[in-house]
PDB file of N, CA and C in Angstrom:
ATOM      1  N   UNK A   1      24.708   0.969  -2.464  1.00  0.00           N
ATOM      2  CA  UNK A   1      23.489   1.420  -1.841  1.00  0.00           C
ATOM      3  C   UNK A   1      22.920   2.579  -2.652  1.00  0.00           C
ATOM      4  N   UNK A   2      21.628   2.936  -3.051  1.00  0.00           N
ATOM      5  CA  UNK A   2      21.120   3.686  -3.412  1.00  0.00           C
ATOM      6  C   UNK A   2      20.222   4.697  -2.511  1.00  0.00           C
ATOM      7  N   UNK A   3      20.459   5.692  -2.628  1.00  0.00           N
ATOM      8  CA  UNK A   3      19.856   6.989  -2.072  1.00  0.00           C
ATOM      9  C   UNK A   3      18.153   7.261  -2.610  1.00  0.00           C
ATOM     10  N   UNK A   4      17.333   7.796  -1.860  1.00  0.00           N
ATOM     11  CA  UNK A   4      16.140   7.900  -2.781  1.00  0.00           C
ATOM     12  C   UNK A   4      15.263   9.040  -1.558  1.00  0.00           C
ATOM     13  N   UNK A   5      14.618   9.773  -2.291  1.00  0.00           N
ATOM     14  CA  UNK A   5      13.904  10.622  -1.733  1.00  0.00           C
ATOM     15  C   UNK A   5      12.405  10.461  -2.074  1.00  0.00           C
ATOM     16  N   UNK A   6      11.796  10.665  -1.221  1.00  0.00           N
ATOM     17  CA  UNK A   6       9.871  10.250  -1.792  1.00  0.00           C
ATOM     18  C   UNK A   6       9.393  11.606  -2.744  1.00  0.00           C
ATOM     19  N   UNK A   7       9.907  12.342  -2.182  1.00  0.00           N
ATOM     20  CA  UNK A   7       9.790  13.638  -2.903  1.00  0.00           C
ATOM     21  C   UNK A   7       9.985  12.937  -5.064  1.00  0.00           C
ATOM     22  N   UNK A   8      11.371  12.193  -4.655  1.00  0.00           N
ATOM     23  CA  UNK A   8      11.878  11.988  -6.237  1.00  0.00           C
ATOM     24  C   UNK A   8      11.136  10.758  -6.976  1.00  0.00           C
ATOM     25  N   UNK A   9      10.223   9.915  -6.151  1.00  0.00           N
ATOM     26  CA  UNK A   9       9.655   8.847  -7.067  1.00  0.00           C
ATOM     27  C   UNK A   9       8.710   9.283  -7.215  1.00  0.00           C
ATOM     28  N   UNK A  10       8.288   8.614  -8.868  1.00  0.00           N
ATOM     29  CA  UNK A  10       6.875   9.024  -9.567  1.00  0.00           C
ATOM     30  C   UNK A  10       5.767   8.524  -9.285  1.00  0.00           C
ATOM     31  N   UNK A  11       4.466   9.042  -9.263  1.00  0.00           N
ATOM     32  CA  UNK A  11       4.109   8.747  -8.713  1.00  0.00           C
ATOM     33  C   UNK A  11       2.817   8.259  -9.665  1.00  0.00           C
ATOM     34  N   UNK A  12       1.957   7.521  -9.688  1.00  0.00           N
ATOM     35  CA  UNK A  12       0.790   6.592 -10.578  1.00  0.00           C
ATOM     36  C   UNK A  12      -0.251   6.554  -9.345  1.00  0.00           C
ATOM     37  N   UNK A  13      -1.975   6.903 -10.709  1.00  0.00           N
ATOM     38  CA  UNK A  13      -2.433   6.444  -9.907  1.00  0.00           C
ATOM     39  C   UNK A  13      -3.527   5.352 -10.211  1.00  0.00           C
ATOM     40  N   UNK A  14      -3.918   4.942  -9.116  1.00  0.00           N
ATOM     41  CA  UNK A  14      -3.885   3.147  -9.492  1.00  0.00           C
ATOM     42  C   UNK A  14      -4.869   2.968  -9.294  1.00  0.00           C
ATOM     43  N   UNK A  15      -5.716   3.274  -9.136  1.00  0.00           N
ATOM     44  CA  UNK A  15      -7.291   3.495  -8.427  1.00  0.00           C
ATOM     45  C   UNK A  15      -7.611   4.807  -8.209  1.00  0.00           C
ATOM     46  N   UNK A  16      -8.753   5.129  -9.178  1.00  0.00           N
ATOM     47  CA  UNK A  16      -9.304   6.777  -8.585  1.00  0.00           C
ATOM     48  C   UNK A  16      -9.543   6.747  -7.495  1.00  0.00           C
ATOM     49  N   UNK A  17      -8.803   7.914  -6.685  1.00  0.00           N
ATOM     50  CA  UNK A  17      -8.079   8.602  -4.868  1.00  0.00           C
ATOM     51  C   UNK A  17      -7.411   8.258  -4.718  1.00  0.00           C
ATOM     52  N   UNK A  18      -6.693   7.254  -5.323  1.00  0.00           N
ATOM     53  CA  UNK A  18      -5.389   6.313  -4.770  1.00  0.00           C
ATOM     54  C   UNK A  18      -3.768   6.421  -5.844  1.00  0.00           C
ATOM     55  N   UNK A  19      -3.270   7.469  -5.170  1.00  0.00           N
ATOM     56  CA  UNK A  19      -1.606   7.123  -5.709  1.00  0.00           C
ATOM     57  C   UNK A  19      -0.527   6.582  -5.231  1.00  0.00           C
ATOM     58  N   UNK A  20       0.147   5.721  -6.183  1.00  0.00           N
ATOM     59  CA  UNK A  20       1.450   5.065  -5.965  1.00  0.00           C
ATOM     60  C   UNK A  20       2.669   5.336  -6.140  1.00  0.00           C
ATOM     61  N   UNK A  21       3.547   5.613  -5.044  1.00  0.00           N
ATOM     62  CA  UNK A  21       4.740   5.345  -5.886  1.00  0.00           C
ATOM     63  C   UNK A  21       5.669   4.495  -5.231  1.00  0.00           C
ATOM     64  N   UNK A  22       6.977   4.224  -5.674  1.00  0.00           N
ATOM     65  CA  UNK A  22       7.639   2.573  -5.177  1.00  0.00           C
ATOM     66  C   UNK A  22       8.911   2.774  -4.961  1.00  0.00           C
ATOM     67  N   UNK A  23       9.773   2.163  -4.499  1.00  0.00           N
ATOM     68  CA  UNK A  23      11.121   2.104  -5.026  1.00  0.00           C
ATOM     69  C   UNK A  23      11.181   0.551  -4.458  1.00  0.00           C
ATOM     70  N   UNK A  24      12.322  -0.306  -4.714  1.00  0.00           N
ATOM     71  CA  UNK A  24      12.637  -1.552  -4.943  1.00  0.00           C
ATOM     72  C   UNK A  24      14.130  -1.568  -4.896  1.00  0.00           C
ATOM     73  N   UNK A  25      14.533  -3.169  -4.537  1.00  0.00           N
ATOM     74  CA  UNK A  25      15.592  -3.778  -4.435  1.00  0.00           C
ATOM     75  C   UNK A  25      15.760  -4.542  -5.631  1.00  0.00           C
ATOM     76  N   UNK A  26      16.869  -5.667  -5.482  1.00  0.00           N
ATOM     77  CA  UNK A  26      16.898  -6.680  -6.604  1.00  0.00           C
ATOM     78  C   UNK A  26      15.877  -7.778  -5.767  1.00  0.00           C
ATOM     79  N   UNK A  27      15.204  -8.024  -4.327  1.00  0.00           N
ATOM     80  CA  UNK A  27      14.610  -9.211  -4.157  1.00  0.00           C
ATOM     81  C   UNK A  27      13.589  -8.483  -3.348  1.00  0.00           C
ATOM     82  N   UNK A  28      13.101  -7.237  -2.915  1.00  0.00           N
ATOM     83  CA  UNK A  28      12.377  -6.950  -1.951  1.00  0.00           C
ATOM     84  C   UNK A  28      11.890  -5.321  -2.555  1.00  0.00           C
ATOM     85  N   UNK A  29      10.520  -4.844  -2.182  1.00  0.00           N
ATOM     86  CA  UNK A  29       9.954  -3.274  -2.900  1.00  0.00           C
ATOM     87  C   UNK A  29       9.035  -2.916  -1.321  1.00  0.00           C
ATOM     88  N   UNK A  30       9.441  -1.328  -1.842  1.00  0.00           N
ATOM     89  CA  UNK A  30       8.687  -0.780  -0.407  1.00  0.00           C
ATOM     90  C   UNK A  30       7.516  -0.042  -1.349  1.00  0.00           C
ATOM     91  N   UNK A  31       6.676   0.102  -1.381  1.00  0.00           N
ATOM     92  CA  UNK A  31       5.579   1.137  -1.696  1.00  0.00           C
ATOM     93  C   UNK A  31       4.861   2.400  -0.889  1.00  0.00           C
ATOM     94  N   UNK A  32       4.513   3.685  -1.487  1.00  0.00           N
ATOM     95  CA  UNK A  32       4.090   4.330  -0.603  1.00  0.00           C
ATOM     96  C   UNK A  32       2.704   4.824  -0.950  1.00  0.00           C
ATOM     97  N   UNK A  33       1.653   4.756  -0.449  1.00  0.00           N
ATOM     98  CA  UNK A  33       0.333   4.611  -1.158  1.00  0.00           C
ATOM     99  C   UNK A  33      -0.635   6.076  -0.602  1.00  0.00           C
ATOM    100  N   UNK A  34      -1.028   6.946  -1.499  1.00  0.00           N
ATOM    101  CA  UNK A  34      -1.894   8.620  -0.840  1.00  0.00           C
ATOM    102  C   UNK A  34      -2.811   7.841  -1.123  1.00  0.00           C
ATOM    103  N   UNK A  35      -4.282   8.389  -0.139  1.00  0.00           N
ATOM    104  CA  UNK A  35      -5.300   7.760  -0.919  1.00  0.00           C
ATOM    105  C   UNK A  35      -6.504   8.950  -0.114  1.00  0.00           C
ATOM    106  N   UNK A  36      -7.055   9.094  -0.958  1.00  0.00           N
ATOM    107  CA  UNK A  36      -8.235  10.415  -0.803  1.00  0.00           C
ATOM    108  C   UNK A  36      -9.046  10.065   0.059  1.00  0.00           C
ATOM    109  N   UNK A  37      -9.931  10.559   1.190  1.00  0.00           N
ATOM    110  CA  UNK A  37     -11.195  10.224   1.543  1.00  0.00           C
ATOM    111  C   UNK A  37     -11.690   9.475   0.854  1.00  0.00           C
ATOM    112  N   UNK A  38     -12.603   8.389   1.786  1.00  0.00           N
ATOM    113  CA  UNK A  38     -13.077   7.319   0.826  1.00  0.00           C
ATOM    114  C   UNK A  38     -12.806   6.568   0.237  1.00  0.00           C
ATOM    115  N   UNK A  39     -11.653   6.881  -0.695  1.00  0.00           N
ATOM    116  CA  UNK A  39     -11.338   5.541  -1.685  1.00  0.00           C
ATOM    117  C   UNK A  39     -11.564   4.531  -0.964  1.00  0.00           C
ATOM    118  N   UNK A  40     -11.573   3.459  -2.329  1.00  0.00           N
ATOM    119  CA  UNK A  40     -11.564   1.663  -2.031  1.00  0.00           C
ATOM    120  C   UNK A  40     -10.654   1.256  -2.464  1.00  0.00           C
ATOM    121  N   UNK A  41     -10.100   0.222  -1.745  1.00  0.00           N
ATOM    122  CA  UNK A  41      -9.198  -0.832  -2.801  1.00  0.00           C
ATOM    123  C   UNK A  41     -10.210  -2.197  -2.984  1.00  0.00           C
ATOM    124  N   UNK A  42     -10.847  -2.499  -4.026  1.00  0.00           N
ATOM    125  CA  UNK A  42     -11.503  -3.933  -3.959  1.00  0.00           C
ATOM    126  C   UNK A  42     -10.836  -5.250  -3.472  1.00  0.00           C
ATOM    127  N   UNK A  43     -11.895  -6.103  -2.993  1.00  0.00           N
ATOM    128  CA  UNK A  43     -11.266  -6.956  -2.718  1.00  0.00           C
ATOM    129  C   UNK A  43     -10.512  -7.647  -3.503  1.00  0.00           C
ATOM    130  N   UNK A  44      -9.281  -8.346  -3.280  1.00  0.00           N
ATOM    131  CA  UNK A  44      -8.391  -8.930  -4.263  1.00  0.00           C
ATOM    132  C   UNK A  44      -6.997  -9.872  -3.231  1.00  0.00           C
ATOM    133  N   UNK A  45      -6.462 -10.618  -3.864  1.00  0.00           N
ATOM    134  CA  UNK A  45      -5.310 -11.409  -3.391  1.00  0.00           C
ATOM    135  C   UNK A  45      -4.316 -11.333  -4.718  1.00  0.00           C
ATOM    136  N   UNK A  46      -3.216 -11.861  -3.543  1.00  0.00           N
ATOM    137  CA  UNK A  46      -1.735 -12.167  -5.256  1.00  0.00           C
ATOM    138  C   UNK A  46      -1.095 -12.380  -4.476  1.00  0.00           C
ATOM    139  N   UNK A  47       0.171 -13.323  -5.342  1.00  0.00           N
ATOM    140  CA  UNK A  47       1.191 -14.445  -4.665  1.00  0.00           C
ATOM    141  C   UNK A  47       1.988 -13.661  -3.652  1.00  0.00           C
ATOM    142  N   UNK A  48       1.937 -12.095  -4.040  1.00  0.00           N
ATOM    143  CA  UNK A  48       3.048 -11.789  -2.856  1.00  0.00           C
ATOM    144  C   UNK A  48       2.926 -11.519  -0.947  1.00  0.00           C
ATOM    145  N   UNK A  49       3.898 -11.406  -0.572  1.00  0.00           N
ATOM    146  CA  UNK A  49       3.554 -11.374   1.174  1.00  0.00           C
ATOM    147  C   UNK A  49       3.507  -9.959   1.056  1.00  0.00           C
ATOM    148  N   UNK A  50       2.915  -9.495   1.630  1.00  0.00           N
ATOM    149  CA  UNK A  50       2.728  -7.510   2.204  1.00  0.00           C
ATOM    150  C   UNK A  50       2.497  -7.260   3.304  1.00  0.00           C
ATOM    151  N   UNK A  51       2.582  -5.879   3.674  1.00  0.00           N
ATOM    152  CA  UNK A  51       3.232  -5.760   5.382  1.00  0.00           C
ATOM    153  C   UNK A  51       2.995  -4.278   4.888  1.00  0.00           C
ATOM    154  N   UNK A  52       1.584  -4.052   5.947  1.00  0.00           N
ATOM    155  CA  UNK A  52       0.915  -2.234   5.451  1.00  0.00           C
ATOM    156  C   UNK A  52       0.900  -1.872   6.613  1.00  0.00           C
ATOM    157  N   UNK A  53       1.784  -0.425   7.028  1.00  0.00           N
ATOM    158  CA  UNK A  53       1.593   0.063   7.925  1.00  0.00           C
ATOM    159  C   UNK A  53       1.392   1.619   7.245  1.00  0.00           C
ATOM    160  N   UNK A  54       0.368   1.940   8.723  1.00  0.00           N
ATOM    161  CA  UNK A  54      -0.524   3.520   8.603  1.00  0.00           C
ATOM    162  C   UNK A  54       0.141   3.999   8.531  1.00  0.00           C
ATOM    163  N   UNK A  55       0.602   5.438   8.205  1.00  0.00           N
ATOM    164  CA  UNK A  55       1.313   6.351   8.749  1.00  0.00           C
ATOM    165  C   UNK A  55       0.671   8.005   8.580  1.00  0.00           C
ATOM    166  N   UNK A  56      -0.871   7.582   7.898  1.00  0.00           N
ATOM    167  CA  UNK A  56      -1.491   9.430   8.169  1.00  0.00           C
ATOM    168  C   UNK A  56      -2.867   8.354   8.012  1.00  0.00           C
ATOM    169  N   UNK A  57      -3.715   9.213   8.619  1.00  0.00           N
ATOM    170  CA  UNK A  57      -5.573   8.752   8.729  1.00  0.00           C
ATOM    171  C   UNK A  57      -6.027   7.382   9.161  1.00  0.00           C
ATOM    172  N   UNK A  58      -6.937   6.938   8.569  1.00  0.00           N
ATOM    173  CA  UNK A  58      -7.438   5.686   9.195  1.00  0.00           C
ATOM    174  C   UNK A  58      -8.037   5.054   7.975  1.00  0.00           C
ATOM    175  N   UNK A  59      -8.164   3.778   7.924  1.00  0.00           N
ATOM    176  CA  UNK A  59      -8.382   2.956   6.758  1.00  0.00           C
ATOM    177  C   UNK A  59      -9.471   1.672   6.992  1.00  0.00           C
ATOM    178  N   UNK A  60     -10.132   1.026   7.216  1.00  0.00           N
ATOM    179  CA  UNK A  60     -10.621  -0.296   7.148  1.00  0.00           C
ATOM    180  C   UNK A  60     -10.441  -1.260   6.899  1.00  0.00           C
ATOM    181  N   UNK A  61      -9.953  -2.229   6.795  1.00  0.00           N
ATOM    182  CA  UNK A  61      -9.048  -3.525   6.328  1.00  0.00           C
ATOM    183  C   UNK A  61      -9.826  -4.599   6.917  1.00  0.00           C
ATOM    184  N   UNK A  62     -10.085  -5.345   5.312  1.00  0.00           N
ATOM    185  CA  UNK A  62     -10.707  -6.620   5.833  1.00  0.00           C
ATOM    186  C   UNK A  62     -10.100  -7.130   5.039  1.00  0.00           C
ATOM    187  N   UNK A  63      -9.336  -8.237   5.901  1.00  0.00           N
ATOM    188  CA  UNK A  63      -8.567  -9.394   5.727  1.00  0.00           C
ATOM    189  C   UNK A  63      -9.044 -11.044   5.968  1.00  0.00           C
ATOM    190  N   UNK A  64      -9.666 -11.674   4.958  1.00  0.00           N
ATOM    191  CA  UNK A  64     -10.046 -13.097   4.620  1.00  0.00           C
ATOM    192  C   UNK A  64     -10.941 -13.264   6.287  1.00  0.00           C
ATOM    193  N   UNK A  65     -12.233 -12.404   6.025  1.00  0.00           N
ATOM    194  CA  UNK A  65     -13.626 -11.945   6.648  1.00  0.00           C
ATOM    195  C   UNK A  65     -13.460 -11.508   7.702  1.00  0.00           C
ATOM    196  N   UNK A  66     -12.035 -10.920   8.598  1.00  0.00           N
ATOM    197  CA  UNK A  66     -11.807 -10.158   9.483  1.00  0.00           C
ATOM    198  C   UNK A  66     -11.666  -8.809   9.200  1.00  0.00           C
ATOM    199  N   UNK A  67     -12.369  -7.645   9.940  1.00  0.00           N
ATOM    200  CA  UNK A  67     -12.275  -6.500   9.697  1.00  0.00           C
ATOM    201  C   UNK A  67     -11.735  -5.347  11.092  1.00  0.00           C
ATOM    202  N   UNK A  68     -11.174  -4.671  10.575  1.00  0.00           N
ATOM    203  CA  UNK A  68     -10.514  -3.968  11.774  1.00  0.00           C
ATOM    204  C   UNK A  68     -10.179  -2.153  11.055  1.00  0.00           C
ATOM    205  N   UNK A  69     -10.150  -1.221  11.863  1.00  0.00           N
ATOM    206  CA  UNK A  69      -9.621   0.043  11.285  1.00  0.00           C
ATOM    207  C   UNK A  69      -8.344   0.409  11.656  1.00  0.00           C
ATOM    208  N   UNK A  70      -7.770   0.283  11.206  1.00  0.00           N
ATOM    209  CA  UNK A  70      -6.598   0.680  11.228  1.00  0.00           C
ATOM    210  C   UNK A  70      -6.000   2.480  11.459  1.00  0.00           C
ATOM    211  N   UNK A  71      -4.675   2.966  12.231  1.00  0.00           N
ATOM    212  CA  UNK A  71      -4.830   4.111  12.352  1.00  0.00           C
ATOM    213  C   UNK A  71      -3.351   4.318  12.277  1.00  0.00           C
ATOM    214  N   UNK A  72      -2.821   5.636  12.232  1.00  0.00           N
ATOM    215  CA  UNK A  72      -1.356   5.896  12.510  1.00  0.00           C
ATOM    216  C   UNK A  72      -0.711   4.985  13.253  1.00  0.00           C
ATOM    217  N   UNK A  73       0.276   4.568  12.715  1.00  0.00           N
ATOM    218  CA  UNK A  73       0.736   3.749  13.708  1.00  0.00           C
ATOM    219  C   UNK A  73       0.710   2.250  14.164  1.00  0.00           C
ATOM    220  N   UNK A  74      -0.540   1.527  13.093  1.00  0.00           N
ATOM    221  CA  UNK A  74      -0.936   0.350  13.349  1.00  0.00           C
ATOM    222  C   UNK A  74      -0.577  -0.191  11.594  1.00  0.00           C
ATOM    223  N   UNK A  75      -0.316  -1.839  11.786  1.00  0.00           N
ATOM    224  CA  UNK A  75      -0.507  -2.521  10.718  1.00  0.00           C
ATOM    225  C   UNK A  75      -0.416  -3.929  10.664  1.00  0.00           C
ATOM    226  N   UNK A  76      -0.837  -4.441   9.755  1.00  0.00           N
ATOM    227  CA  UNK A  76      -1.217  -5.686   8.905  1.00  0.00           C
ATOM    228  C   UNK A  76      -0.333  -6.527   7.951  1.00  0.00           C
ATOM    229  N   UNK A  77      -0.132  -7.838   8.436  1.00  0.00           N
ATOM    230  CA  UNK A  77       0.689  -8.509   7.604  1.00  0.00           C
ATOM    231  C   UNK A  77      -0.089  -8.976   6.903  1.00  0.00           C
ATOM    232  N   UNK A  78      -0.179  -9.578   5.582  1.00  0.00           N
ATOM    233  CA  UNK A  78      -0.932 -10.092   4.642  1.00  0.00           C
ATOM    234  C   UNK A  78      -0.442 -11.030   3.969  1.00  0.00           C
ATOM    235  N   UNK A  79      -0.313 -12.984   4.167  1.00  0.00           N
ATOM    236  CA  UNK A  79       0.187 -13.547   3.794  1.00  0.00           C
ATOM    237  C   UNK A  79       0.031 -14.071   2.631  1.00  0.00           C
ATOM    238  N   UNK A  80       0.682 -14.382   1.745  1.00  0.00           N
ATOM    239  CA  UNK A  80       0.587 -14.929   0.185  1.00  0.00           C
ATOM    240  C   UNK A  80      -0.742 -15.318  -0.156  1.00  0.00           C
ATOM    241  N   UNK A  81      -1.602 -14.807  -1.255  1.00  0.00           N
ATOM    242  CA  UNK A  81      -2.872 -15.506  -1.592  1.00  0.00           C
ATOM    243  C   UNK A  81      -4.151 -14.977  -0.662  1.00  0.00           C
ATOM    244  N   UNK A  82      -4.196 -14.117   0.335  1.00  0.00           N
ATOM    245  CA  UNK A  82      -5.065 -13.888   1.129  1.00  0.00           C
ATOM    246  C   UNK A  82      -6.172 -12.523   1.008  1.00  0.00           C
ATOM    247  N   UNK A  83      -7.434 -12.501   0.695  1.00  0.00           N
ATOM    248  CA  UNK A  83      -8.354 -12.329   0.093  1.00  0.00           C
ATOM    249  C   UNK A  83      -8.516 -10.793   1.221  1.00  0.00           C
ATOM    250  N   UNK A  84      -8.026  -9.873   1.059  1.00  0.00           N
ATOM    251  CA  UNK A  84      -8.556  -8.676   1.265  1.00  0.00           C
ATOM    252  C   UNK A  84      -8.615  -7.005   0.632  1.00  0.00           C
ATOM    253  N   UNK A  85      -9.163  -6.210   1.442  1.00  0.00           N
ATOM    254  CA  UNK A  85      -9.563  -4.958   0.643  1.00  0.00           C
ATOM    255  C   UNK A  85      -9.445  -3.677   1.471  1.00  0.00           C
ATOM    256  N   UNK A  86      -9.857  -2.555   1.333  1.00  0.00           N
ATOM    257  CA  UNK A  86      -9.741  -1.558   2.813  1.00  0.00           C
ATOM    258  C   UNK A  86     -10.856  -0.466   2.192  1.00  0.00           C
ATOM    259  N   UNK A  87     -10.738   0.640   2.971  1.00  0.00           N
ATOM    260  CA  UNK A  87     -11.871   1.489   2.617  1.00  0.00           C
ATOM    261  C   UNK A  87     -11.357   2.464   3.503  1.00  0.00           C
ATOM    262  N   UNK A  88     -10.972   3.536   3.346  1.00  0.00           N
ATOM    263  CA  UNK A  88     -10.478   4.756   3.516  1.00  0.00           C
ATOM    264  C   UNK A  88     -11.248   5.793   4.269  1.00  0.00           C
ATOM    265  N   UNK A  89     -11.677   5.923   5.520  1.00  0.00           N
ATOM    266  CA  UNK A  89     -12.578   6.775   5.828  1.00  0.00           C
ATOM    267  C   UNK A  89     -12.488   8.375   5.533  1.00  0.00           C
ATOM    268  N   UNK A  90     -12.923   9.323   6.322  1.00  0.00           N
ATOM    269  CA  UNK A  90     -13.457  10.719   6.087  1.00  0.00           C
ATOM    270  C   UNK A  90     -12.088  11.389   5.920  1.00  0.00           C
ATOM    271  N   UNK A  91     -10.968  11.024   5.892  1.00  0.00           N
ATOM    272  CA  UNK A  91      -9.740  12.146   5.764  1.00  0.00           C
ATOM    273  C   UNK A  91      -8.721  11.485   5.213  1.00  0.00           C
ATOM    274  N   UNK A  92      -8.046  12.261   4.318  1.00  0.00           N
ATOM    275  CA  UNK A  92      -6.951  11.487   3.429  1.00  0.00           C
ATOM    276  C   UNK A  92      -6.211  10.702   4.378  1.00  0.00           C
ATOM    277  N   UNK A  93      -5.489   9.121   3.592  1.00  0.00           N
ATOM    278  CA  UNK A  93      -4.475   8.258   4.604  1.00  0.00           C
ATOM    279  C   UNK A  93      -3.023   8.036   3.236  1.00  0.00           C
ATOM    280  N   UNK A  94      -2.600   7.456   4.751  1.00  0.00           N
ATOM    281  CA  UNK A  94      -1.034   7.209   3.502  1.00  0.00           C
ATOM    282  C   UNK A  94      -0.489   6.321   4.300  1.00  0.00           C
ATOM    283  N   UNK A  95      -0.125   5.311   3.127  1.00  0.00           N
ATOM    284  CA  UNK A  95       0.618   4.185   4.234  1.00  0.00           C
ATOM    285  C   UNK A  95       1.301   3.355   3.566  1.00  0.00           C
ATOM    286  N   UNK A  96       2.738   2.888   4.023  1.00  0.00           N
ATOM    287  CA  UNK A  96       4.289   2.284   3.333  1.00  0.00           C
ATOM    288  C   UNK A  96       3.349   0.370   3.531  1.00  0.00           C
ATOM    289  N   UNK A  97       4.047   0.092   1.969  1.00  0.00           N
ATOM    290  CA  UNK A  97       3.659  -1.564   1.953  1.00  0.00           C
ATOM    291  C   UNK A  97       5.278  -1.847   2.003  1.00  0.00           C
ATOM    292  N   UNK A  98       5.375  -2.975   2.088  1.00  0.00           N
ATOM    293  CA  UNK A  98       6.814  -3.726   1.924  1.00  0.00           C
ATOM    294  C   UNK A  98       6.283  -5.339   1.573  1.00  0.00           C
ATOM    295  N   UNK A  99       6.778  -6.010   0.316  1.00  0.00           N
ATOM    296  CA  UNK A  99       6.253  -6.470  -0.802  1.00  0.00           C
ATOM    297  C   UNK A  99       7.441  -7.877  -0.806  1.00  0.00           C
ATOM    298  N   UNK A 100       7.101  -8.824  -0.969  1.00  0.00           N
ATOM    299  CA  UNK A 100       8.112  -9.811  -1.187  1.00  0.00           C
ATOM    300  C   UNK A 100       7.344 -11.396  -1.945  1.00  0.00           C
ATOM    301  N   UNK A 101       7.792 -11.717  -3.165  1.00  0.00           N
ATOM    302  CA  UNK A 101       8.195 -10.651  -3.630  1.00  0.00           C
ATOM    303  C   UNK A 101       8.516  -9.055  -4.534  1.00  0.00           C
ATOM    304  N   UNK A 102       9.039  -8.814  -5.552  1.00  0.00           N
ATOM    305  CA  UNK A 102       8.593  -7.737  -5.786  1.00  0.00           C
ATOM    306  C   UNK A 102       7.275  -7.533  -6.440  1.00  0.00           C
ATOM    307  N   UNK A 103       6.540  -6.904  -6.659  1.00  0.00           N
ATOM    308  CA  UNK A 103       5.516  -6.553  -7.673  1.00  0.00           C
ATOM    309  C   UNK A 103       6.183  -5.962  -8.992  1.00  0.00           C
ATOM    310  N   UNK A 104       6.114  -6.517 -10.022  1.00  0.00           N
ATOM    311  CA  UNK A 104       6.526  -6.117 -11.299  1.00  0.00           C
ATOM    312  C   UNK A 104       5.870  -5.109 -11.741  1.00  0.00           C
ATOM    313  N   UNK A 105       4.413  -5.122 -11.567  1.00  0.00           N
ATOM    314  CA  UNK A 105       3.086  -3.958 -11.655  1.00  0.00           C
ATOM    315  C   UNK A 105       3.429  -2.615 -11.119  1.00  0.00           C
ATOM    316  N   UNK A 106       4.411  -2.327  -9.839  1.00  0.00           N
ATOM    317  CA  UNK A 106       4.341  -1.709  -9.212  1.00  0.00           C
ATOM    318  C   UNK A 106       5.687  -0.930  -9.388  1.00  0.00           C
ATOM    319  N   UNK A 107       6.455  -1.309 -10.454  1.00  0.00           N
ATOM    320  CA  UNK A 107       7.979  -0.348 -10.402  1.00  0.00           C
ATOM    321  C   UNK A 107       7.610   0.372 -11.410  1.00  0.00           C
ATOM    322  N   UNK A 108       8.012   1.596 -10.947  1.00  0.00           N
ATOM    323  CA  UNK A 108       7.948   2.944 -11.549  1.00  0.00           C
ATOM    324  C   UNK A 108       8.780   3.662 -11.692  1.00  0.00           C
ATOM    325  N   UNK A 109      10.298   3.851 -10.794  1.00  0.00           N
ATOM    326  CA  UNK A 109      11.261   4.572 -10.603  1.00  0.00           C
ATOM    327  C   UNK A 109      11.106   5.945 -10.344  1.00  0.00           C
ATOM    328  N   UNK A 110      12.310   6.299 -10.421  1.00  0.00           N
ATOM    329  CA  UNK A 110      12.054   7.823 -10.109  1.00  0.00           C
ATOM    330  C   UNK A 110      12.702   8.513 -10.873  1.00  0.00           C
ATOM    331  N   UNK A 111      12.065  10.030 -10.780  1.00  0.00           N
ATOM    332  CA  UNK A 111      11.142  11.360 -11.935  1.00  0.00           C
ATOM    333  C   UNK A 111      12.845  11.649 -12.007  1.00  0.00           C
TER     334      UNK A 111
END
């Protein structure tokens, strides 16, 4: 088992307002995503399943032409191939993905 502190992974950023950082298994990755007032993530899809939950501010999420805001505490499964984006309202948010399977794009390790 490996130990890991958020404090200790590095962190990328992936979209101006938006930083990443990750840690991962050998078959499964958790991500943890800051993202500034405002930011966007454009719309986009990819083969993997994701599973975004809030855990600071509120976000917008439109998922294949459904839209909803999302808040502390709430989240979104996102099944393989499925066409969505979010939009970050008036106060910074932060919120854990869990990824299957991994994103290769997305390992970074830690500092």
């Amino acid at each position: 088992m490996s130990f890991f502190k958020e404090s200790g992974l590095m962190g990328k950023q992936v979209i101006e307002g938006i930083t990443l950082k990750s840690v991962s298994g050998k078959k499964t990755m958790m991500t943890i995503f800051e993202f500034e007032p405002n930011s966007v993530i454009p719309s986009h899809k990819h083969p993997h399943e994701q599973i975004t939950y809030v855990i600071e501010g509120e976000m917008e999420f439109l998922l294949e032409g459904e839209s909803k805001v999302l808040q502390a505490g709430d989240g979104v499964v996102i099944p393989s191939n499925q066409e969505h984006s979010a939009r970050v309202l008036s106060k910074p948010a932060k919120a854990v993905d869990a990824w299957y399977p991994i994103r290769e794009d997305y390992v970074f390790g830690k500092k």
